[in-house]
Protein backbone atom coordinates (compact mmCIF):
# COMPACT_ATOMS: atom_id res chain seq x y z
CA UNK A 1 -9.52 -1.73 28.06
CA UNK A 2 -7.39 1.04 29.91
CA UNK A 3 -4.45 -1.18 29.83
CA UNK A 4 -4.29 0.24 26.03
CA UNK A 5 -1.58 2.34 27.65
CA UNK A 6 0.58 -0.44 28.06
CA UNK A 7 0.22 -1.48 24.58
CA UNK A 8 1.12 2.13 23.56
CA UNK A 9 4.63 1.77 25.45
CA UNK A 10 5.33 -1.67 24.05
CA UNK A 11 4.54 -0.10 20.21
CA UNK A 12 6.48 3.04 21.63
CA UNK A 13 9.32 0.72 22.38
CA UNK A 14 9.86 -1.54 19.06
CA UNK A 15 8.98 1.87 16.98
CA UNK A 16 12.32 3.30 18.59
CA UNK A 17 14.31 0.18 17.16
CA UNK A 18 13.03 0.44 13.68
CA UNK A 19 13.10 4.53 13.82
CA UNK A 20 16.59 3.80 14.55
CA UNK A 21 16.84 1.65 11.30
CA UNK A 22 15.20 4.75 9.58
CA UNK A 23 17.81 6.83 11.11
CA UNK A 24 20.94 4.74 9.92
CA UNK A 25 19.45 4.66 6.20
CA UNK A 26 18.50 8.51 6.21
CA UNK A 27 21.93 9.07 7.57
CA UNK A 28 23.60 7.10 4.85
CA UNK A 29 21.09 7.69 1.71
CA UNK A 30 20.17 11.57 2.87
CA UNK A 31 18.01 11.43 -0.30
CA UNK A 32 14.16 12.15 -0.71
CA UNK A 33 11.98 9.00 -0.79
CA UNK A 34 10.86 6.38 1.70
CA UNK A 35 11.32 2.75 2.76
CA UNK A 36 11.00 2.13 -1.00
CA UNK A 37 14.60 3.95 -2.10
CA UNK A 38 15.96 2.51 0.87
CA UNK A 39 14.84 -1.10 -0.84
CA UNK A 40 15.50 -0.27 -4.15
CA UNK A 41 19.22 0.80 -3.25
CA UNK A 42 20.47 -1.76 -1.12
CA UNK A 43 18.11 -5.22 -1.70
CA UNK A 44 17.82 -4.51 -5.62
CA UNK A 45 14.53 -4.40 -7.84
CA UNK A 46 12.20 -7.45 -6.80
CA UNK A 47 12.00 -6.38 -3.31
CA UNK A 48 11.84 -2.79 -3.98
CA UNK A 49 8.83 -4.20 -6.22
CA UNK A 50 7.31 -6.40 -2.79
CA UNK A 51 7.77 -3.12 -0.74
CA UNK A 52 6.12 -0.52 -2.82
CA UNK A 53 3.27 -3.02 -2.56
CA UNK A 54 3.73 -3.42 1.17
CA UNK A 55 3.63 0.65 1.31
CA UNK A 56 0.07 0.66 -0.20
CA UNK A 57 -1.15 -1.07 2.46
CA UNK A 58 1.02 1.29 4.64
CA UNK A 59 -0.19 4.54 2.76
CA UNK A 60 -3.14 3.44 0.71
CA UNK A 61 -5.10 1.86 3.40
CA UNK A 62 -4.18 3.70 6.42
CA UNK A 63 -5.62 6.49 4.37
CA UNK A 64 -9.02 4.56 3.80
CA UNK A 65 -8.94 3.75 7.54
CA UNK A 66 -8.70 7.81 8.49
CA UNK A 67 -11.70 8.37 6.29
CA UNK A 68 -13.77 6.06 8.40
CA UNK A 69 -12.45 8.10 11.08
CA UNK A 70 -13.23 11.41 9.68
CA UNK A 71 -16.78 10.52 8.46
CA UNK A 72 -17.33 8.75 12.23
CA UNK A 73 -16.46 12.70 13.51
CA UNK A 74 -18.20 14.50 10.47
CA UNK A 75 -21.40 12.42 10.92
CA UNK A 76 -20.93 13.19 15.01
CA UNK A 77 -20.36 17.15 14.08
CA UNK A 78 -23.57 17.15 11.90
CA UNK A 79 -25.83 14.84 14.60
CA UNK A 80 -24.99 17.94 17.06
CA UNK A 81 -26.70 20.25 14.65
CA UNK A 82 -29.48 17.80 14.20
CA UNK A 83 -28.58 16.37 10.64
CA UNK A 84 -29.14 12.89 10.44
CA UNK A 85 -27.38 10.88 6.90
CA UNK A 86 -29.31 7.46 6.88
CA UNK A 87 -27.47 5.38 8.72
CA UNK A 88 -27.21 2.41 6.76
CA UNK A 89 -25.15 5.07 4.61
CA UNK A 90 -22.45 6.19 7.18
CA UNK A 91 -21.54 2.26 7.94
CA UNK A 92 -19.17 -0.72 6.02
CA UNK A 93 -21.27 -2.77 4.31
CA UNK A 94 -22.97 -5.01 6.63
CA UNK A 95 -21.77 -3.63 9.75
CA UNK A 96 -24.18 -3.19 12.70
CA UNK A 97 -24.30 0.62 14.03
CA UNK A 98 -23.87 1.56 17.09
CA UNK A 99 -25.14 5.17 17.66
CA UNK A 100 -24.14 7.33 21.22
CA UNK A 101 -26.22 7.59 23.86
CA UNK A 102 -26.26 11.69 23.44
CA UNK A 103 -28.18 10.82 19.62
CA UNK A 104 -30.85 8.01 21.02
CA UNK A 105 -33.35 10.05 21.58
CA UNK A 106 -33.40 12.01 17.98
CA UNK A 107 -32.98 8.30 16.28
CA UNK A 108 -36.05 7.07 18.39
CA UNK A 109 -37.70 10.27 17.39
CA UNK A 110 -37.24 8.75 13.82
CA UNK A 111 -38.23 5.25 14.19
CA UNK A 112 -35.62 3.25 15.19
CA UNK A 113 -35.00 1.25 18.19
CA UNK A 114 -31.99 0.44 20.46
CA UNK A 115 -30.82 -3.41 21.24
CA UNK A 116 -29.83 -4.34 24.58
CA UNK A 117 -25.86 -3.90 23.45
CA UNK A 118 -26.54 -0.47 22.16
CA UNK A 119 -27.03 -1.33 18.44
CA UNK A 120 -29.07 0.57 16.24
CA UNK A 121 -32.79 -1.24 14.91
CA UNK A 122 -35.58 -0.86 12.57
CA UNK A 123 -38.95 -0.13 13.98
CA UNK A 124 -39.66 -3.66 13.24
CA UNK A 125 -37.06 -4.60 15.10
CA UNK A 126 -34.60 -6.03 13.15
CA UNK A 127 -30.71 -4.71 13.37
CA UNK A 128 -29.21 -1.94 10.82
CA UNK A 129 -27.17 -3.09 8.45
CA UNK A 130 -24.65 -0.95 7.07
CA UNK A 131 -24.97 -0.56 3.28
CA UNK A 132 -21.88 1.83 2.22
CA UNK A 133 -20.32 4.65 4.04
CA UNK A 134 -20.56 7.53 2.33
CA UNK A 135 -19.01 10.54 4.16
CA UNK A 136 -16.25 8.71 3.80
CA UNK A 137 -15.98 8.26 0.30
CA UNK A 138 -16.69 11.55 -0.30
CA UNK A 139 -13.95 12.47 2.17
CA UNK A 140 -11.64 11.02 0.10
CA UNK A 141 -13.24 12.23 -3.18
CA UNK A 142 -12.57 15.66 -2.25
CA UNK A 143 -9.22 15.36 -1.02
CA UNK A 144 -8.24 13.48 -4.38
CA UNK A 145 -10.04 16.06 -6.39
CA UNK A 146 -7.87 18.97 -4.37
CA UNK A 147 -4.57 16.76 -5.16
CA UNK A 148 -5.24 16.61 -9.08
CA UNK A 149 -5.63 19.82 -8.88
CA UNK A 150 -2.59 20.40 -7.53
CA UNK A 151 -1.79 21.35 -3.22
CA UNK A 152 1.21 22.92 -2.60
CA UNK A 153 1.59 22.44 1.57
CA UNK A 154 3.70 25.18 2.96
CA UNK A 155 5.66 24.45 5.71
CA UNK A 156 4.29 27.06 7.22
CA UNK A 157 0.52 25.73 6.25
CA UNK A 158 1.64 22.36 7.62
CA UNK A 159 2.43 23.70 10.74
CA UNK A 160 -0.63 25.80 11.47
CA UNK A 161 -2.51 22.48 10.63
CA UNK A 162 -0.30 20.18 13.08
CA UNK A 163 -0.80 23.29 15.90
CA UNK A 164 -3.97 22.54 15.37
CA UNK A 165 -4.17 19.02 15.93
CA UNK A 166 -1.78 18.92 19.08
CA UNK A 167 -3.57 21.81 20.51
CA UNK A 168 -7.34 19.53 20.22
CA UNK A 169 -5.65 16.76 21.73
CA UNK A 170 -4.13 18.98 24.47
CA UNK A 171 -7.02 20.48 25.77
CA UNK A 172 -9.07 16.99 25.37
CA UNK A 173 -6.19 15.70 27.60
CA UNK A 174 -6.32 18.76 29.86
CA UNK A 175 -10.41 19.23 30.56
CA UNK A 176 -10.65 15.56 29.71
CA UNK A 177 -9.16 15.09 33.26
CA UNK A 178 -11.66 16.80 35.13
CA UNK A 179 -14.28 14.41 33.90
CA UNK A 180 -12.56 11.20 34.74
CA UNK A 181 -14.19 8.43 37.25
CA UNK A 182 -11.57 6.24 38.05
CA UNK A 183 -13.85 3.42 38.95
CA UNK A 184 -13.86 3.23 34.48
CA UNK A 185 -10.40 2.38 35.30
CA UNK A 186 -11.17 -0.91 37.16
CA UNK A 187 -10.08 -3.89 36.16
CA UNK A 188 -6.80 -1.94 34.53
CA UNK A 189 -6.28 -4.76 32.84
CA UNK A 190 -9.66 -6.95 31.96
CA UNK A 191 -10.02 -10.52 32.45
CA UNK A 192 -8.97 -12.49 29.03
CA UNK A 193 -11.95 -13.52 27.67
CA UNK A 194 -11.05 -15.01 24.46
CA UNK A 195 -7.59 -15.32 22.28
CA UNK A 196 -6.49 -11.92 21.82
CA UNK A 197 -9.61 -10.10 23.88
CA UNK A 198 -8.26 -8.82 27.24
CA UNK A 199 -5.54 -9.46 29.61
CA UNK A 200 -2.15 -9.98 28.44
CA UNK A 201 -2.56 -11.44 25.32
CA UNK A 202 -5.33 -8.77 24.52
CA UNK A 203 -2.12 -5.54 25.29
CA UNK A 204 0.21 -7.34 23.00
CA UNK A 205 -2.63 -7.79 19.99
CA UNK A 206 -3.30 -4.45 20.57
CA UNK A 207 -0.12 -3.77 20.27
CA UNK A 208 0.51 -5.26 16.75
CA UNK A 209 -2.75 -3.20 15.71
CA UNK A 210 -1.53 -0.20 16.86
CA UNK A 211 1.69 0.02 14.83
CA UNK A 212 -0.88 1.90 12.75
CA UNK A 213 -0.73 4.86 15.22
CA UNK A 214 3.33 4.85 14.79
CA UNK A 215 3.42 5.22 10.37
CA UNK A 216 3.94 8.98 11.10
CA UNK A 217 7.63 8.82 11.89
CA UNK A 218 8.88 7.17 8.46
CA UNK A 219 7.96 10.60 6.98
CA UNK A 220 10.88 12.24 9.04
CA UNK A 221 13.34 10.37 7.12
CA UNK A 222 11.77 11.60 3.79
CA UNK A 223 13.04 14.98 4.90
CA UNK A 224 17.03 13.58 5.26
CA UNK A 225 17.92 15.48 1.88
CA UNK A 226 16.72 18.63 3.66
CA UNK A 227 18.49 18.49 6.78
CA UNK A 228 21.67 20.15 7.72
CA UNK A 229 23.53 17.36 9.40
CA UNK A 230 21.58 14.11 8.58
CA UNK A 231 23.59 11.81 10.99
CA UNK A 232 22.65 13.77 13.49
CA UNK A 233 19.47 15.79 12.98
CA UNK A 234 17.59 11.92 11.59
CA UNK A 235 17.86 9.75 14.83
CA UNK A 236 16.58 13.19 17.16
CA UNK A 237 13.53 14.56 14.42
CA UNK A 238 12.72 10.04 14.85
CA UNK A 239 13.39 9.47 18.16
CA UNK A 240 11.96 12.72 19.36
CA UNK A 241 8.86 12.50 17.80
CA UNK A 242 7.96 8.91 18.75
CA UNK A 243 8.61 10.16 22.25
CA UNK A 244 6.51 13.51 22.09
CA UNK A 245 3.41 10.94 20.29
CA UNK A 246 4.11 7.79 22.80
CA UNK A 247 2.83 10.35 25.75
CA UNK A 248 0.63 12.06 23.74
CA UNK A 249 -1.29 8.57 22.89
CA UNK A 250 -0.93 7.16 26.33
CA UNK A 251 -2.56 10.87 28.02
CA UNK A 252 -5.31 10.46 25.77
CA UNK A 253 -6.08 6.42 26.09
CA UNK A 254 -6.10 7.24 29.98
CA UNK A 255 -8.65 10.00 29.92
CA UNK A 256 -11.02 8.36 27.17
CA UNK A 257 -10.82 5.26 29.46
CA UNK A 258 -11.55 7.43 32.75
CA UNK A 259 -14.54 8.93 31.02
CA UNK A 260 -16.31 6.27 28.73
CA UNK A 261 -16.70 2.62 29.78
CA UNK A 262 -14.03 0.93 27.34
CA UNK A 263 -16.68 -1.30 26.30
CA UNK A 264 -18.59 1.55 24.53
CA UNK A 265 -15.54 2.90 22.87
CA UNK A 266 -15.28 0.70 20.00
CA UNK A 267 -16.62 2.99 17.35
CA UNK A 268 -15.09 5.23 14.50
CA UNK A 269 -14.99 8.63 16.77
CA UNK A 270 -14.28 7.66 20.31
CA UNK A 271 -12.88 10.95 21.30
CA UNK A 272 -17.09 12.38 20.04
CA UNK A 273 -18.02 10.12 21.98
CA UNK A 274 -15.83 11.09 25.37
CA UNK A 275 -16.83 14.69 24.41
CA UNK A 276 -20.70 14.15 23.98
CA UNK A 277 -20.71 12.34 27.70
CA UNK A 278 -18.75 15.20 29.00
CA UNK A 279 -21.59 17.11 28.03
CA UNK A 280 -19.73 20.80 27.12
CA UNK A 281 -21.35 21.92 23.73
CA UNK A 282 -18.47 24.51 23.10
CA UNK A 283 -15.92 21.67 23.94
CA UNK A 284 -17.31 19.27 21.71
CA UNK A 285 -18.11 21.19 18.83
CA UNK A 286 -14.34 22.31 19.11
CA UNK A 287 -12.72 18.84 19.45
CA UNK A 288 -15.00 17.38 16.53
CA UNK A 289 -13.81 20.50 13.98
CA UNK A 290 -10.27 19.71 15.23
CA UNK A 291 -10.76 15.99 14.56
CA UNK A 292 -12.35 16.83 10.66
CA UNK A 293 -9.39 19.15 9.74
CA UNK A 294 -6.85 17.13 11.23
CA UNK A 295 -8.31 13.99 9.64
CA UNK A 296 -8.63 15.65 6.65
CA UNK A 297 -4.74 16.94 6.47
CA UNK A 298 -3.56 12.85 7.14
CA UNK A 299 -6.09 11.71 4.51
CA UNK A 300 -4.76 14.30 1.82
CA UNK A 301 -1.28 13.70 2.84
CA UNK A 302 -1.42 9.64 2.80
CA UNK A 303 -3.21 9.66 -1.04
CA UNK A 304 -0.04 12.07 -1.84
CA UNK A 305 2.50 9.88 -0.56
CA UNK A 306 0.71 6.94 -1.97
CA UNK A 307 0.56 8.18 -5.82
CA UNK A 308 4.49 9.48 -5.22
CA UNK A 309 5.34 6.12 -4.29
CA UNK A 310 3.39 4.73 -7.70
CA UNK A 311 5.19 7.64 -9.71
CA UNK A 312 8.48 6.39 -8.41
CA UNK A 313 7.97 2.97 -9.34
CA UNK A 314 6.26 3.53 -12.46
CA UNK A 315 9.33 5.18 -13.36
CA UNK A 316 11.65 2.80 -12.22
CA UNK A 317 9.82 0.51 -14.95
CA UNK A 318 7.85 -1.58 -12.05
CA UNK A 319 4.59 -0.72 -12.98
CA UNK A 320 3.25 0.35 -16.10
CA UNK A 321 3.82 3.85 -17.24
CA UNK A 322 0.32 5.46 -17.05
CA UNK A 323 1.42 5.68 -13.15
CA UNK A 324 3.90 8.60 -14.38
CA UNK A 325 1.70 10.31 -16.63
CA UNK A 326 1.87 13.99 -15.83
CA UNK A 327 -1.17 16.61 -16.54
CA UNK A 328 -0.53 18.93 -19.12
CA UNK A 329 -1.85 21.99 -16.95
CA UNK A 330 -1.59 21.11 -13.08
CA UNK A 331 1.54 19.01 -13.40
CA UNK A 332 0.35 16.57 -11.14
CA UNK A 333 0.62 12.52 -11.92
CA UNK A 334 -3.42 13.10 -12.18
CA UNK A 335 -4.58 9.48 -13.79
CA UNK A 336 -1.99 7.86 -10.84
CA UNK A 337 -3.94 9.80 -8.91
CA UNK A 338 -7.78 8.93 -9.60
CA UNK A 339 -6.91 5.75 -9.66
CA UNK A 340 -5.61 5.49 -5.92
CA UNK A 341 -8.25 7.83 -4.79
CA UNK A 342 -11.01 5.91 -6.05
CA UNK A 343 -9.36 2.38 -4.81
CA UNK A 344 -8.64 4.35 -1.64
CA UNK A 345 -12.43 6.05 -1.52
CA UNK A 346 -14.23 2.23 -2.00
CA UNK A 347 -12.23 0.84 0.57
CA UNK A 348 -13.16 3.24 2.85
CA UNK A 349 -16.60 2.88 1.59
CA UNK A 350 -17.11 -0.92 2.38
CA UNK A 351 -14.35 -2.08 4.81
CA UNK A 352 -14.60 -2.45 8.73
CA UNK A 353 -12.32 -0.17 10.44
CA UNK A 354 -10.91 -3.01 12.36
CA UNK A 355 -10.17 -5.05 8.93
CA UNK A 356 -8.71 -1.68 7.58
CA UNK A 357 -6.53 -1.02 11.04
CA UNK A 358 -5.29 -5.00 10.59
CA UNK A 359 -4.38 -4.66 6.96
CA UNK A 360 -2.23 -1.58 7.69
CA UNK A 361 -0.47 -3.06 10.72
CA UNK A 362 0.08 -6.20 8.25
CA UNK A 363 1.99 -3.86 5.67
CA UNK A 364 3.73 -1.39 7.83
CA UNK A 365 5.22 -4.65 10.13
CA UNK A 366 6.45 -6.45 7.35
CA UNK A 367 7.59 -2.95 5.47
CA UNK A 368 9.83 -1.88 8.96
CA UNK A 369 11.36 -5.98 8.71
CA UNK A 370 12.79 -5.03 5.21
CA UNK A 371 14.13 -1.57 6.22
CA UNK A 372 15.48 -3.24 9.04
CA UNK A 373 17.02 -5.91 7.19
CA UNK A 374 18.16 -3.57 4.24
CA UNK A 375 20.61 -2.23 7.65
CA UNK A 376 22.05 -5.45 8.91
CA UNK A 377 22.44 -6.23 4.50
């Protein structure tokens, strides 16, 4: 519910002691890598081993789990413009669907029927089943097909794209506001209904989940090698950008909150489906294309991280060599590659987004207790 916001400062909060962590490593190791080096260099080889298989799930599924995502907006954009994908293709396998209230009206135009709770039926009546989700394998195909090839992101590329992003989440935030009705944010904090659904033990579950929404930061100290002063440029580029994303996250779980019921908000595109309700065609269309390329940048640059972690360890002698195996012409690890993608690209294609968020809480968690016991070692 809208008490979300509370979770967000208690993830904010327990990010800033393990970006801390981050800081002291980066400050001491100012080398290119991630948690992995940090392992590798101070704990030794087995778990260096356990944490570049703790970083899959950190890089490898959180980039599954943004695909789901991105097809959720991609299959919004192309509903606006009256395309319609089957639906039991743009689901996890076996998932009910749950369509907006905007796109009833075309769906019922096709056949299908709404249940009571909003999900999606056959004209005889019986609920649709999920059967794979494409968009979002094909998401992922094409962003592993772009990174065999071989993507050299500029900084100055990289930060057109993250302008970008901030600037869609801005003005959501900003005109957002005008279409709250505070009465969505009554009770602030739901009655607890079950373990783990609602009230206080509902914030701190949602908590744990959204660690997911915090990975970002551990790429700052992949840049320590770069900076100038390392002890002191590490804990500000950490610190500083957990702060800028903690109020960034909280502006925009208030207004989705103030303008959608939080009971209809747990879908793959919740910000399509704020935008829809709002009702501005211009605004929508431009949140949703924000959403796609933004989604599309974190999907591109998870897979990357992903096969550099595998290329690392292959050639550390962890895993088996084919992991390092460089193309003759793009001079990319290209079989390391294909192999993640299409791991990565299945996932997506078959997995609930919750189970996908959970798994990648699981990893990153347990991935921030080594780093932060590689500190006090």
């Amino acid at each position: 519910g809208p008490a979300l916001m509370i979770s967000f400062i208690f993830t904010g909060i327990a990010c800033a002691f393990v970006g801390l962590c981050y800081a002291e490593l980066a400050s001491v190791l100012p080398i290119s890598g991630s948690a992995y080096t940090y392992a590798y260099a101070t704990l030794g080889e087995a778990l260096a081993w356990t944490m570049g298989w703790l970083l899959l799930l950190e890089y490898g599924v959180a980039a599954a789990t943004v695909a789901v995502g991105w097809a959720g907006y991609m299959n919004s954009f192309l509903l606006g413009f009256g395309v319609m994908i089957p639906p039991e293709f743009t689901a996890a396998t076996g998932q009910s669907i749950k369509v907006t209230d905007v796109y009833h009206e075309m769906f019922q135009a096709a056949g299908y029927k709404f249940s009571d709770a909003g999900l999606l039926l056959s004209a005889a009546g019986e609920t649709v089943k999920g059967i794979f989700n494409l968009p979002a394998f094909i998401g992922i195909g094409a962003v592993t097909s772009l990174l065999i090839v071989g993507v050299s992101e500029s900084a100055k590329v990289n930060n057109i794209i993250v302008f970008i992003k901030v600037a869609v989440v801005l003005a959501f935030v900003v005109i957002g506001a005008f279409y709250v009705d505070p009465n969505n944010w009554h009770p602030f904090i739901p009655e607890n209904t079950a373990p783990g659904v609602y009230g206080w033990d509902g914030i701190f579950r949602a908590a744990s989940i959204i660690f997911f929404a915090y990975v970002g930061f551990e790429a700052v100290s992949t840049a320590a090698q770069e900076a100038k002063d390392p002890q002191k440029d590490m804990p500000f580029g950490i610190l500083g950008s957990l702060l800028v994303c903690t109020i960034l996250y909280i502006g925009v779980s208030a207004v989705l909150t103030g303008i959608v019921p939080y009971q209809q908000l747990g879908v793959a595109d919740p910000m399509a489906v704020a935008v829809d309700k709002i009702g501005l065609g211009w605004f929508a269309f431009l949140i949703k294309i924000g959403a796609i390329l933004g989604l599309s940048s974190v999907m591109m640059v998870l897979i990357y991280g992903q096969t550099r972690i595998f290329y690392v360890m292959s050639r550390d002698g962890l895993i088996p060599a084919v992991f390092s195996k460089v193309h003759a012409k793009y001079h990319t690890p290209h079989i390391n590659t294909m192999l993640v993608g299409l791991l990565v690209a299945l996932a997506a294609g078959v997995t609930p987004i919750e189970l996908l968020g959970d798994l990648v809480s699981l990893g990153t968690l347990l991935a921030f207790m080594i780093v932060c016991f590689s500190v006090l070692y």
